[in-house]
N, C-alpha and C. Protein backbone atom coordinates (compact mmCIF):
# COMPACT_ATOMS: atom_id res chain seq x y z
N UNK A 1 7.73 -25.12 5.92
CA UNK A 1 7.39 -23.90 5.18
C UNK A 1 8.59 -23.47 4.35
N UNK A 2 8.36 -22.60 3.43
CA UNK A 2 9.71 -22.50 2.08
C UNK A 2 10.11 -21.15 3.26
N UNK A 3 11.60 -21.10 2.68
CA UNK A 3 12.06 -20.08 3.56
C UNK A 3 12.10 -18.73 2.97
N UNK A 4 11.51 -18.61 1.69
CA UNK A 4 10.92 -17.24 1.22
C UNK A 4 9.07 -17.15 1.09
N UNK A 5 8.61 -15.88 1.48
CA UNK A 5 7.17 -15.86 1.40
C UNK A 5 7.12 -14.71 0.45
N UNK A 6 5.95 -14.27 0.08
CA UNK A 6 5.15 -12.76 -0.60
C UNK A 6 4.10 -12.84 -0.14
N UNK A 7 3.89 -11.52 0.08
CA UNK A 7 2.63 -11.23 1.19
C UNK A 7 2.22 -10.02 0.15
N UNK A 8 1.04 -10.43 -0.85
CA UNK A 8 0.13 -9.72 -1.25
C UNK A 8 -0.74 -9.38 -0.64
N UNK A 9 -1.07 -7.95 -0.29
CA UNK A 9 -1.96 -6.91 0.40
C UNK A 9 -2.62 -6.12 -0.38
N UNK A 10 -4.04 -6.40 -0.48
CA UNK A 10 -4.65 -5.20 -0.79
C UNK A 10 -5.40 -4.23 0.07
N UNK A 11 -5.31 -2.98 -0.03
CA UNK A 11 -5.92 -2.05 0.99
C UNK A 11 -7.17 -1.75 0.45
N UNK A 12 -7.98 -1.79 1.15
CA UNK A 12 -9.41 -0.69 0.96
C UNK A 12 -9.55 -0.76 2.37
N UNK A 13 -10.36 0.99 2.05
CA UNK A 13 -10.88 1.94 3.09
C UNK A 13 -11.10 0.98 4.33
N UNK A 14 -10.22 1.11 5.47
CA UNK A 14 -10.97 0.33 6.81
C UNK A 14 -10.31 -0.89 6.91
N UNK A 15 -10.00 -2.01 5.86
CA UNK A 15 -9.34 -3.08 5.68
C UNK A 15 -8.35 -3.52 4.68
N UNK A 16 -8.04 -4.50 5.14
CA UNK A 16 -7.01 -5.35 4.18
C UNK A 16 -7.10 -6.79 3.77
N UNK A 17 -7.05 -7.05 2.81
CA UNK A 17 -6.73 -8.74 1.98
C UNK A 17 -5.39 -9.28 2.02
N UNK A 18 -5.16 -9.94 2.71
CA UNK A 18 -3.61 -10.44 2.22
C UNK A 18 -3.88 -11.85 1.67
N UNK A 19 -2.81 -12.28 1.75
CA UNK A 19 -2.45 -13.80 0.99
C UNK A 19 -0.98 -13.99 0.86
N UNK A 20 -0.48 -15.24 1.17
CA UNK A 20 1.12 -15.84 1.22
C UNK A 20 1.31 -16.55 0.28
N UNK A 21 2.09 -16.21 -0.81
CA UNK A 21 2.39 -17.14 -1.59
C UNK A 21 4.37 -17.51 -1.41
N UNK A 22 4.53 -18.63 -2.21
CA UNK A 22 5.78 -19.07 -1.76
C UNK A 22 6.53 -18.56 -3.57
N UNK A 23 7.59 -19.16 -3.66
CA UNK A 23 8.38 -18.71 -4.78
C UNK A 23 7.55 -19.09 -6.21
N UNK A 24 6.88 -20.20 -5.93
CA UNK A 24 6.21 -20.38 -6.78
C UNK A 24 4.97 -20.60 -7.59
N UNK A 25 4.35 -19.49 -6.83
CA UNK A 25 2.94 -18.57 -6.86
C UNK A 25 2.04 -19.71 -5.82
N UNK A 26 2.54 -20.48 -5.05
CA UNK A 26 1.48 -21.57 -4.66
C UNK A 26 1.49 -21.04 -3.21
N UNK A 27 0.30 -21.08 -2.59
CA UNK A 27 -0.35 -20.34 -1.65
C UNK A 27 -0.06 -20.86 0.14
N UNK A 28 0.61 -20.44 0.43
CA UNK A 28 0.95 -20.65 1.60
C UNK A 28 -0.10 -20.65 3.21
N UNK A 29 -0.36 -19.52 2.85
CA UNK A 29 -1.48 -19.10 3.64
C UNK A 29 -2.73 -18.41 3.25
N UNK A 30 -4.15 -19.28 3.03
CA UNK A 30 -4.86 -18.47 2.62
C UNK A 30 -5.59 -17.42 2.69
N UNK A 31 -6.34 -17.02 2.09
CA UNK A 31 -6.88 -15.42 1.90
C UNK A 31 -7.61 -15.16 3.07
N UNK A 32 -6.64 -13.81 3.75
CA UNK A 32 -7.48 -13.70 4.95
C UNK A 32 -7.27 -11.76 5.19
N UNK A 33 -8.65 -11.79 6.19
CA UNK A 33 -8.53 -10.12 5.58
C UNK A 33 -8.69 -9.08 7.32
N UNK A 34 -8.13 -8.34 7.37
CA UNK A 34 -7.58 -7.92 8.74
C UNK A 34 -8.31 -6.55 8.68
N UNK A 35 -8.65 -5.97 9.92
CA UNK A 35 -9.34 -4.65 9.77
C UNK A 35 -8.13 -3.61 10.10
N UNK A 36 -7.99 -2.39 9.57
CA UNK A 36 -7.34 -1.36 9.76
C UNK A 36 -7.41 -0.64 11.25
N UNK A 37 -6.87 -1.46 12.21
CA UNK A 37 -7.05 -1.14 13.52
C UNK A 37 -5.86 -1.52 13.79
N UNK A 38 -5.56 -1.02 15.18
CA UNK A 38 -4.11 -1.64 16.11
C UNK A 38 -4.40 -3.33 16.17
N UNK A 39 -5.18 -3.67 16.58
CA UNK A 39 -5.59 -4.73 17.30
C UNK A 39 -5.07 -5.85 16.21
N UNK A 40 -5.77 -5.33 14.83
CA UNK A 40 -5.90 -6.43 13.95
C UNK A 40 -4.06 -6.45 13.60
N UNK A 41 -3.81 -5.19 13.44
CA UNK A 41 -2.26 -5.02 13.24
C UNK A 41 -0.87 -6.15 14.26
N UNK A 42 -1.65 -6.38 15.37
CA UNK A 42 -1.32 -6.87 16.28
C UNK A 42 -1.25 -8.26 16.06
N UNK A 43 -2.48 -8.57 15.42
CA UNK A 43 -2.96 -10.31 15.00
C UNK A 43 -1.88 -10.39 13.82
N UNK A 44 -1.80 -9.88 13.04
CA UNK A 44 -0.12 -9.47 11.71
C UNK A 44 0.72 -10.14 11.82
N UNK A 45 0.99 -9.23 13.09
CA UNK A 45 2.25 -9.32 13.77
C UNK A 45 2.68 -10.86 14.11
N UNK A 46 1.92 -11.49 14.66
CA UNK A 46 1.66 -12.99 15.43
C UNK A 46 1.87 -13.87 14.30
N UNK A 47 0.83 -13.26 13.30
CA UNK A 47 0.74 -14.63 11.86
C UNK A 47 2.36 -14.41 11.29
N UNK A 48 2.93 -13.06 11.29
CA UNK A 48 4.08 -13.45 11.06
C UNK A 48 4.98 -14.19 11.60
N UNK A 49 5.05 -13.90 12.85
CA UNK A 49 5.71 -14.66 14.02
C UNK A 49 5.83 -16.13 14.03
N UNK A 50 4.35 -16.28 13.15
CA UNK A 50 4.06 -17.77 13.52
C UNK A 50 5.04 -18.22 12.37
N UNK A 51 4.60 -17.84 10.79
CA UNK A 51 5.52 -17.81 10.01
C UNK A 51 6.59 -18.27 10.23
N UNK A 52 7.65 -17.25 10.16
CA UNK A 52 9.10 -17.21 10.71
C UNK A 52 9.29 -18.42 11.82
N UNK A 53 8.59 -18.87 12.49
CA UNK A 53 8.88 -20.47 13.55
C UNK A 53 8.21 -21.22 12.48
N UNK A 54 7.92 -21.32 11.71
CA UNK A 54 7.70 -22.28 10.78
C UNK A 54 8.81 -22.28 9.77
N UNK A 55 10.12 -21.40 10.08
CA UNK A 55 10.73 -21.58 8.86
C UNK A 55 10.83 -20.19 7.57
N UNK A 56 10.07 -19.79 7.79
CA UNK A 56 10.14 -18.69 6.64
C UNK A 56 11.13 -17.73 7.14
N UNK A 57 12.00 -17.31 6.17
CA UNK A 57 12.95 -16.27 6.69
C UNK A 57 13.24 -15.19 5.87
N UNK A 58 12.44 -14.96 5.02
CA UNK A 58 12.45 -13.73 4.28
C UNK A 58 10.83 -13.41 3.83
N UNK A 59 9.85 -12.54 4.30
CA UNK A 59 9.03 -12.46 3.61
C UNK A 59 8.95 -11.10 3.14
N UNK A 60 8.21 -10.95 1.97
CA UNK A 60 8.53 -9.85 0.91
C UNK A 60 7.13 -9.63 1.17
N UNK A 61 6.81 -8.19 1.29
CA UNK A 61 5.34 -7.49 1.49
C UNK A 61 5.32 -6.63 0.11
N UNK A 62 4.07 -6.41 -0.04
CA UNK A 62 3.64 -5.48 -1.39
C UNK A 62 2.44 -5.00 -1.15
N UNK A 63 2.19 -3.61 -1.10
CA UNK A 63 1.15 -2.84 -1.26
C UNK A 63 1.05 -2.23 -1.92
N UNK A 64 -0.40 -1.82 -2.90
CA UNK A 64 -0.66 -1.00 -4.03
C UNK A 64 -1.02 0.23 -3.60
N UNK A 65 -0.67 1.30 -3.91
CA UNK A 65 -0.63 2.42 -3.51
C UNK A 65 -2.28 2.59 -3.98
N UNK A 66 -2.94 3.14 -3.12
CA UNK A 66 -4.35 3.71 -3.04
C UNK A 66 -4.59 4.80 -2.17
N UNK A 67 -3.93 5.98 -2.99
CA UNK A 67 -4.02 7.21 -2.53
C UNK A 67 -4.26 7.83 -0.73
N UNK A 68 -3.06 6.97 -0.18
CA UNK A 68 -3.21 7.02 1.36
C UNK A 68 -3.80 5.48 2.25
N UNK A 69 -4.63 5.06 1.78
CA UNK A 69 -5.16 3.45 2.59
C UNK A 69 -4.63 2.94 3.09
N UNK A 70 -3.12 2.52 2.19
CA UNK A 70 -1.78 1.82 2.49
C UNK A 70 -1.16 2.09 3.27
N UNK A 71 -1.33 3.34 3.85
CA UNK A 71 -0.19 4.38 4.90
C UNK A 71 0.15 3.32 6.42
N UNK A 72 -1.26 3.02 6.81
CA UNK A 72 -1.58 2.64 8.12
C UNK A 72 -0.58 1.26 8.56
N UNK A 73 -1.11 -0.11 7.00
CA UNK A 73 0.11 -0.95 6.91
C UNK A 73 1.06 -0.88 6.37
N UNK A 74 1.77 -0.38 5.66
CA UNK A 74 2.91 0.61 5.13
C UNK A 74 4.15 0.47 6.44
N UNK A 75 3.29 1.77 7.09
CA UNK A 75 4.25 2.48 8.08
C UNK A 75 4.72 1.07 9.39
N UNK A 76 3.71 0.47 9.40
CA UNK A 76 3.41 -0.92 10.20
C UNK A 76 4.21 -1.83 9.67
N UNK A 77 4.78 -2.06 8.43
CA UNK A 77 5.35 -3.10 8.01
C UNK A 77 6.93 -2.65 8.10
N UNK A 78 7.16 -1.31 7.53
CA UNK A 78 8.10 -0.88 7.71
C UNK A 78 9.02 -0.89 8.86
N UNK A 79 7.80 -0.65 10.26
CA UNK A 79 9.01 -1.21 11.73
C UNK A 79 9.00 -2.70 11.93
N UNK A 80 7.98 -3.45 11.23
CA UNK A 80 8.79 -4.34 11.67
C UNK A 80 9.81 -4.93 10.63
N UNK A 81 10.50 -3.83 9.73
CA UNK A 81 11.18 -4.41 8.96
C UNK A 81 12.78 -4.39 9.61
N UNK A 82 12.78 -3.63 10.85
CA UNK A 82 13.67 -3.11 11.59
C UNK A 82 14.29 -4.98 12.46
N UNK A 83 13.31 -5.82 12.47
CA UNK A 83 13.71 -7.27 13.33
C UNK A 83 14.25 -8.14 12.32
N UNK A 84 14.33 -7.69 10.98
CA UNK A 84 15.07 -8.80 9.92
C UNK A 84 14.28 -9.89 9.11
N UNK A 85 14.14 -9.74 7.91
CA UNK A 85 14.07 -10.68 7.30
C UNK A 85 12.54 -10.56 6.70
N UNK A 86 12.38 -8.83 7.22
CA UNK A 86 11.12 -8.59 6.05
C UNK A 86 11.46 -7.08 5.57
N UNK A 87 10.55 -7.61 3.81
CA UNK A 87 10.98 -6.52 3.28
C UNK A 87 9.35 -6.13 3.26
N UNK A 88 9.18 -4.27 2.67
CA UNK A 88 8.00 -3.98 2.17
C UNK A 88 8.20 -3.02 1.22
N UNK A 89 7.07 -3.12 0.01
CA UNK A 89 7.07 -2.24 -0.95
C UNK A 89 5.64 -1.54 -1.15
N UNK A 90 5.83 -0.08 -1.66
CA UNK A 90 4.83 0.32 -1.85
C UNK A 90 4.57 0.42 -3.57
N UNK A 91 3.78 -0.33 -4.65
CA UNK A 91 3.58 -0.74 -5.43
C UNK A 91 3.31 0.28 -6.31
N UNK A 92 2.95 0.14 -7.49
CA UNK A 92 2.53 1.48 -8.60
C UNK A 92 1.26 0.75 -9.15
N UNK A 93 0.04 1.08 -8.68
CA UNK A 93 -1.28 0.24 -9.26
C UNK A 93 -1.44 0.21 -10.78
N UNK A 94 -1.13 0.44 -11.44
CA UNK A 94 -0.88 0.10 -13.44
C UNK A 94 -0.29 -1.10 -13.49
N UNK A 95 0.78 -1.21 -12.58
CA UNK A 95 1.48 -2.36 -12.69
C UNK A 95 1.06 -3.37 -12.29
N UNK A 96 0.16 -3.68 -11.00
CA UNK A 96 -0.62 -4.83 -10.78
C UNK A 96 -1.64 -4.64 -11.26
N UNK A 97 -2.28 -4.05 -12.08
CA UNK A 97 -3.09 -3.82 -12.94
C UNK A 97 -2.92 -4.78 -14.42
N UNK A 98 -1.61 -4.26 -14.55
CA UNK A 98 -1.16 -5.30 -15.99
C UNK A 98 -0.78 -6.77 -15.45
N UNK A 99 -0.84 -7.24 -14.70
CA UNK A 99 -0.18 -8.21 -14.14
C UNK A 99 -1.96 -8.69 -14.21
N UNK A 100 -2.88 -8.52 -13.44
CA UNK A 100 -4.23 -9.09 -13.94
C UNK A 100 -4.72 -9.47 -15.64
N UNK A 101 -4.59 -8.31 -16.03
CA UNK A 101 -4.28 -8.62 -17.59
C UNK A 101 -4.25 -9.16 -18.13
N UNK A 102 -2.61 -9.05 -17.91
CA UNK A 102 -1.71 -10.45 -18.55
C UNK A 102 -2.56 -11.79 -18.02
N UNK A 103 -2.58 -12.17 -16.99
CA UNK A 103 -3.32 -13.54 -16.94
C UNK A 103 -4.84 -13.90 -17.21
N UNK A 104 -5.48 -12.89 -17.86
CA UNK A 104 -6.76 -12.67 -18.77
C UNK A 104 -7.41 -12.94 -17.23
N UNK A 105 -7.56 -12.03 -16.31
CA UNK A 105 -8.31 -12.40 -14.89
C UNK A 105 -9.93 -11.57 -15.37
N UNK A 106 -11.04 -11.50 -15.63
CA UNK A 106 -11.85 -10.72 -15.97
C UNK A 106 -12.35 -10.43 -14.48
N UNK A 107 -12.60 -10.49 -13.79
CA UNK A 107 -13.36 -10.73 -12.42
C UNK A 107 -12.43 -10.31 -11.30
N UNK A 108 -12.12 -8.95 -10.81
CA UNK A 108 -11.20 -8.63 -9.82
C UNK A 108 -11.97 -8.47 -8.57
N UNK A 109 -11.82 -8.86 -7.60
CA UNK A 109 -12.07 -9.15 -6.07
C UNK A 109 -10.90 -8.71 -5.44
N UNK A 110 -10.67 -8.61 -3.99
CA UNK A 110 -9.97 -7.91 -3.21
C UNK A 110 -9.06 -9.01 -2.92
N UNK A 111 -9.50 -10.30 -2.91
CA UNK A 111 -8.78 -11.69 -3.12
C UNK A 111 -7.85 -11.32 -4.08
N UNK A 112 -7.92 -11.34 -5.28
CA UNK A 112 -7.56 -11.46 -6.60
C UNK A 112 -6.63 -10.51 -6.60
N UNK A 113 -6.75 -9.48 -6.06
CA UNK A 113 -6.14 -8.42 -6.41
C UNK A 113 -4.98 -8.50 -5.49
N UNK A 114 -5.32 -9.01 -3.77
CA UNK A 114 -3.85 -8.97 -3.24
C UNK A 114 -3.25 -10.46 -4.06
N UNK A 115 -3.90 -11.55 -4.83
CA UNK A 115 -3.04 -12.46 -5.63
C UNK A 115 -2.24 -11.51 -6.48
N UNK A 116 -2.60 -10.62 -7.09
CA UNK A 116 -2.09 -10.27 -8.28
C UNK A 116 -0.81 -8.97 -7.80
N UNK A 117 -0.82 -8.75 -6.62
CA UNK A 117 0.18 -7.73 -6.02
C UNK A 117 1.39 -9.41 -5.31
N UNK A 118 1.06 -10.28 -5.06
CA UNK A 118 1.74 -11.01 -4.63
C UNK A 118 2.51 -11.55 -5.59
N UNK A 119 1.50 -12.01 -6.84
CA UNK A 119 2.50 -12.45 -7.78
C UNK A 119 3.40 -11.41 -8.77
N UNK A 120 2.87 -9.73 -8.87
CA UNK A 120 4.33 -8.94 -9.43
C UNK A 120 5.13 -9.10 -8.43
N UNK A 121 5.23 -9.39 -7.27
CA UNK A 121 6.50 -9.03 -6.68
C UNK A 121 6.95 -10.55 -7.01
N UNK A 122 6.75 -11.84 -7.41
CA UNK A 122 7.47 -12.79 -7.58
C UNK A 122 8.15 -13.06 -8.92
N UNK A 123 7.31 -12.26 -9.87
CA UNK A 123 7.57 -12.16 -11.05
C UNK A 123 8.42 -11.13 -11.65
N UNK A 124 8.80 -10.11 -10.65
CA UNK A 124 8.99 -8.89 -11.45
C UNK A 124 9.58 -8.16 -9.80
N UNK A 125 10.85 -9.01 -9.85
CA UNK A 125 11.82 -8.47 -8.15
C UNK A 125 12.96 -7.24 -8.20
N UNK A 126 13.04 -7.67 -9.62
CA UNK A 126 13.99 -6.29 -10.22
C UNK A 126 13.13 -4.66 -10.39
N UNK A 127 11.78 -4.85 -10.00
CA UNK A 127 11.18 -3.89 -10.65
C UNK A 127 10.70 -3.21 -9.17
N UNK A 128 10.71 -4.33 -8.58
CA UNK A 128 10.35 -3.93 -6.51
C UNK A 128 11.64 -2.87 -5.72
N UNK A 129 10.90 -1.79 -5.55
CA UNK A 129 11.88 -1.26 -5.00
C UNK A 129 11.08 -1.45 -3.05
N UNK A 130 12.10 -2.03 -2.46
CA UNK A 130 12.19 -1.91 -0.93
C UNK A 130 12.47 -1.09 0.11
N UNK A 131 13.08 -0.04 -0.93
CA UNK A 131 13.65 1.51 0.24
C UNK A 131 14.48 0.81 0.75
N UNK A 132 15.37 -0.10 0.72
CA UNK A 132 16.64 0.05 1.17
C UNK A 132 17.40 0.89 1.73
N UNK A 133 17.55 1.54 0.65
CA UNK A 133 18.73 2.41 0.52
C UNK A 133 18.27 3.99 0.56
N UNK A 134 16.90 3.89 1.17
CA UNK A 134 16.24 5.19 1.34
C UNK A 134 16.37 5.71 3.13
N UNK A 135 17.08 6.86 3.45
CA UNK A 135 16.47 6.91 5.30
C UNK A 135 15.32 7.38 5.69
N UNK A 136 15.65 6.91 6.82
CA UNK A 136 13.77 6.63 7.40
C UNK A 136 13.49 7.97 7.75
N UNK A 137 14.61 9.15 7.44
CA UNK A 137 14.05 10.24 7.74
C UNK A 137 13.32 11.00 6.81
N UNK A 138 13.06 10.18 5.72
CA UNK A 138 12.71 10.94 4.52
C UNK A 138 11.08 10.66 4.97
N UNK A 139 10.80 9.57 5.85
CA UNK A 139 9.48 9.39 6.28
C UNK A 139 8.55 10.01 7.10
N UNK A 140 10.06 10.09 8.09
CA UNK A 140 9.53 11.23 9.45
C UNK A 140 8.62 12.52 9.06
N UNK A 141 8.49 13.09 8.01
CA UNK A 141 7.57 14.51 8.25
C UNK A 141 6.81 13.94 7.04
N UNK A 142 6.58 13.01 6.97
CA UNK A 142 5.36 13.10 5.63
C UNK A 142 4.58 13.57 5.76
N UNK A 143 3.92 13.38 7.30
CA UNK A 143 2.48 13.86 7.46
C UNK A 143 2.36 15.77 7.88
N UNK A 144 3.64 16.27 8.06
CA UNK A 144 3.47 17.13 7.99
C UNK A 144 3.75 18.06 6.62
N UNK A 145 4.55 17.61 5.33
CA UNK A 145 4.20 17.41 4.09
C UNK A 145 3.12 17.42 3.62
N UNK A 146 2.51 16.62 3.85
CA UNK A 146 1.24 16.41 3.49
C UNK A 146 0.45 17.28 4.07
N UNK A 147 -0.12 18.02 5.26
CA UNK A 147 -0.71 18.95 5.83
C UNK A 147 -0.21 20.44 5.04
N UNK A 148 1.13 20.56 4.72
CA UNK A 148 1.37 21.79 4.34
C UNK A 148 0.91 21.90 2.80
N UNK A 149 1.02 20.69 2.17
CA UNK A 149 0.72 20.82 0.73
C UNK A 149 -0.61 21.08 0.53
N UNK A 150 -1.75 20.33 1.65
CA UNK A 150 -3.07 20.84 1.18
C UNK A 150 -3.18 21.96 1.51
N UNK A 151 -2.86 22.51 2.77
CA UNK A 151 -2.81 24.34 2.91
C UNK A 151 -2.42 24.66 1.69
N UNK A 152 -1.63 24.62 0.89
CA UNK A 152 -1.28 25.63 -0.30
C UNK A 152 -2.07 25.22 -1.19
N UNK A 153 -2.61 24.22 -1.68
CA UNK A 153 -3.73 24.17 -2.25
C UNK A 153 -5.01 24.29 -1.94
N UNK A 154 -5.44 24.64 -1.11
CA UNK A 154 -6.44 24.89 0.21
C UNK A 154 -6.76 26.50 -0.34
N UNK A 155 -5.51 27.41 0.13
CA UNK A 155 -5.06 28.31 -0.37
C UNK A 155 -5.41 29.14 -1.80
N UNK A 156 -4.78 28.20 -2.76
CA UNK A 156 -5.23 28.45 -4.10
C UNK A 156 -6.48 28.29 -4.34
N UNK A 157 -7.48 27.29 -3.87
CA UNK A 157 -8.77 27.35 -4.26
C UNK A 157 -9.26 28.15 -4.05
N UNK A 158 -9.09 28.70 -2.70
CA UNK A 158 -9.96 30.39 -2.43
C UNK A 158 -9.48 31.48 -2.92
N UNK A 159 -8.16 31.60 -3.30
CA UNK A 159 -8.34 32.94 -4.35
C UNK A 159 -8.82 32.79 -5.91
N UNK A 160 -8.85 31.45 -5.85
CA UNK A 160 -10.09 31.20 -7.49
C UNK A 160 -11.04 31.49 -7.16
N UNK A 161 -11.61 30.94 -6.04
CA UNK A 161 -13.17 31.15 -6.10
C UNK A 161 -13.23 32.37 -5.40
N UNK A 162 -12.66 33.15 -4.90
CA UNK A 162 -12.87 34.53 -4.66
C UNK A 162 -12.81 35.51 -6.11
N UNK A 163 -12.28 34.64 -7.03
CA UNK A 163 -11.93 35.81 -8.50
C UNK A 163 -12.78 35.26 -8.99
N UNK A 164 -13.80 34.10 -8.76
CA UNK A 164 -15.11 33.60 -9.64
C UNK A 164 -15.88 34.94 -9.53
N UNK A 165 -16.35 34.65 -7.92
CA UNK A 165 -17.00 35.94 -6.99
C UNK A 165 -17.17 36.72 -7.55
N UNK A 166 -16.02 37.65 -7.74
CA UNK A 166 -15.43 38.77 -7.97
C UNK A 166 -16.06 39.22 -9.53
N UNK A 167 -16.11 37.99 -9.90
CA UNK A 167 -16.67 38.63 -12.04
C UNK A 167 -17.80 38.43 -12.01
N UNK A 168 -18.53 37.08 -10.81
CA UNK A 168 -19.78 36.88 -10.88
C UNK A 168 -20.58 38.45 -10.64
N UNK A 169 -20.15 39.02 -9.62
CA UNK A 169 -20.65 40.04 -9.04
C UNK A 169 -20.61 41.16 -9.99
N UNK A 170 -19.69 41.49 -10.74
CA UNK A 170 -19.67 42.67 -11.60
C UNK A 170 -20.30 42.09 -12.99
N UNK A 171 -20.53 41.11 -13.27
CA UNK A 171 -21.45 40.84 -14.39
C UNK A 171 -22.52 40.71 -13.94
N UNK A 172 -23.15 40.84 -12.78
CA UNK A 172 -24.58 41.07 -12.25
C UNK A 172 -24.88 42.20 -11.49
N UNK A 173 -23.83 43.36 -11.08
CA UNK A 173 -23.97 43.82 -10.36
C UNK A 173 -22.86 44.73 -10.96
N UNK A 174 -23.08 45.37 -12.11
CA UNK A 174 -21.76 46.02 -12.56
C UNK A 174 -21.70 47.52 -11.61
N UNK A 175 -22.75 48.38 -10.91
CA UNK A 175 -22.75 49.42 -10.96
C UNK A 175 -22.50 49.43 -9.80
């Protein structure tokens, strides 16, 4: 096995697509698709394992950001980035977007698409950011980030729609 991999992932709701390609877009391991559970997370874990005793010693992960989907393997790839010799990125979907494009792909599948997240990160390594150099504490409260931000927008919707209310009622009910 080459001793670098890319592990194109695509997320949708419930599951994932991956695919291994080596440095030079040629397919290592083919297209296989894991459910968004511990269990399957678990089976991951192993195919990497198996990997790495085959030789691979750096594999590079890529996920396209889809408004939360990614979180589950994300956060999952991230510890095991803690045993060495894997990286993970969370992607900007325009960009594997143009990367289909560019290779005139008309026909996108969940296949296709973790190809096309596998091959920007082989094509375009300067443009991959890995969080390196980011701490992991910036991770620790996302989810409570995230809970507080929809409260305040949570928030704001009901004093709009209380001031809808509010004109509906006096333009029907001026007196």
């Amino acid at each position: 096995m080459q001793k670098k991999g890319y592990l194109g992932i695509d997320v949708s709701k419930g599951y994932a697509d991956f695919v291994l390609f080596d440095e030079n877009c040629q397919v290592l391991e083919d297209f296989f698709q894991l459910s968004d559970t511990t269990q399957d997370r678990k089976e991951l874990r192993g195919l990497i394992a198996g990997w790495q005793k085959q030789g691979l010693e750096q594999l590079y992960c890529g996920v396209e950001s889809t408004g939360g989907y990614e979180n589950n393997w994300y956060s999952f790839l991230k510890g095991l980035q803690a045993t060495g010799g894997i990286y993970v990125s969370r992607l900007n979907g325009k960009a594997v977007k143009s990367i289909s494009e560019a290779s005139l792909k008309r026909t996108i599948t969940d296949a296709v698409s973790a190809e096309n997240i596998a091959s920007y990160l082989i094509k375009f390594p300067e443009k991959v950011d890995y969080g390196l150099n980011v701490p992991q504490s910036n991770e620790q409260f996302k989810e409570g980030r995230q809970f507080v931000t929809s409260l305040r927008m949570w928030t704001k919707q009901k004093v709009q729609l209380s001031n809808q209310l509010e004109k509906l009622l006096y333009q029907n009910l001026p007196e």
